[in-house]
Protein backbone atom coordinates (compact mmCIF):
# COMPACT_ATOMS: atom_id res chain seq x y z
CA UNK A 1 205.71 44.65 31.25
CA UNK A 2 203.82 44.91 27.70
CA UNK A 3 205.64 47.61 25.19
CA UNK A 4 202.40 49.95 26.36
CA UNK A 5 203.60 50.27 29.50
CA UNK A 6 206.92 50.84 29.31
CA UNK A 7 206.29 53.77 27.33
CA UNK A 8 203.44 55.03 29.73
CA UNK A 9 205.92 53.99 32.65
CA UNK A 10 209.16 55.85 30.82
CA UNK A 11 207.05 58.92 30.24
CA UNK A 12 205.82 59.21 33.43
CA UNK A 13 209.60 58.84 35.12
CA UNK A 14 210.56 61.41 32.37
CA UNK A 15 208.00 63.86 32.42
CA UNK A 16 206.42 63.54 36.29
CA UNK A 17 209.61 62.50 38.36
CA UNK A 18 212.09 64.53 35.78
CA UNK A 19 214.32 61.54 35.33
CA UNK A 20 217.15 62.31 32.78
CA UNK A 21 216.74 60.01 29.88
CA UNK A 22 219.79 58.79 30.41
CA UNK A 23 219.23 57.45 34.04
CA UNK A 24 216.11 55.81 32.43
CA UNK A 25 217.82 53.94 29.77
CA UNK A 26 220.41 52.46 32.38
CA UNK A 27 217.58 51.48 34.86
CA UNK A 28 215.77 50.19 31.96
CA UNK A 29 218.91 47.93 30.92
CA UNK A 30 219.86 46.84 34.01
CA UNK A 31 216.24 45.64 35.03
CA UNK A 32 216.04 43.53 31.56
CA UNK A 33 219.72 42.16 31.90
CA UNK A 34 218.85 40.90 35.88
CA UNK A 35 215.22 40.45 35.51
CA UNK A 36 214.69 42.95 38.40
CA UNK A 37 212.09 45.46 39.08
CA UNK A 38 212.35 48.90 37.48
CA UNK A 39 211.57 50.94 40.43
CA UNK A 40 214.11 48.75 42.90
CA UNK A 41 217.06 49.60 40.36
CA UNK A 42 216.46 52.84 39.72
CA UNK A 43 216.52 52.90 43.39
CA UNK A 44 219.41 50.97 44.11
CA UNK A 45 221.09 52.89 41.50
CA UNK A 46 220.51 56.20 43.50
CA UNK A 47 218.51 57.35 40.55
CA UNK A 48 215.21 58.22 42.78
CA UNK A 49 215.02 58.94 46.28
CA UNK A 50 212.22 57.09 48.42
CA UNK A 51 209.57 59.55 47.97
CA UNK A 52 209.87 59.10 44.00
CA UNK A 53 210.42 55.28 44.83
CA UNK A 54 206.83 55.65 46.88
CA UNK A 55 205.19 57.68 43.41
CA UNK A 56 206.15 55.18 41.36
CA UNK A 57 204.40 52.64 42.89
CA UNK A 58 201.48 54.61 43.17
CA UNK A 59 201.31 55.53 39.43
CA UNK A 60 201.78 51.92 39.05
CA UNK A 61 199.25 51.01 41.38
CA UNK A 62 196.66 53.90 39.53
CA UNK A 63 198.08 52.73 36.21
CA UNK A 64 197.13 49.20 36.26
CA UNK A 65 193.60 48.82 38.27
């Protein structure tokens, strides 16, 4: 991801979804430490639920095209 949009991507979790920062700085960690996707950890971390998983990859989808 280019430095632009991580900081469209962390506003939007912050600011749309409500995501604590602190939930988005250990997502963010653990997706650069295992080369994983963002929106997978933050899942797998419990930090979303499926719906926010699902909004997330339709900002993503809206962001990029």
């Amino acid at each position: 991801m280019s430095d632009q949009t991580t900081f469209q991507v962390i506003r939007f979790l912050r600011q749309d979804l409500s995501l604590p920062d602190e939930s988005v700085e250990l997502a963010l960690k653990q997706s650069q430490s295992n080369r994983g996707s963002l929106p997978i950890v933050l899942w797998q971390y419990g930090l979303v639920t499926l719906s926010q998983l699902d909004r997330i990859y339709d900002w993503f989808e809206s962001y990029v095209y």
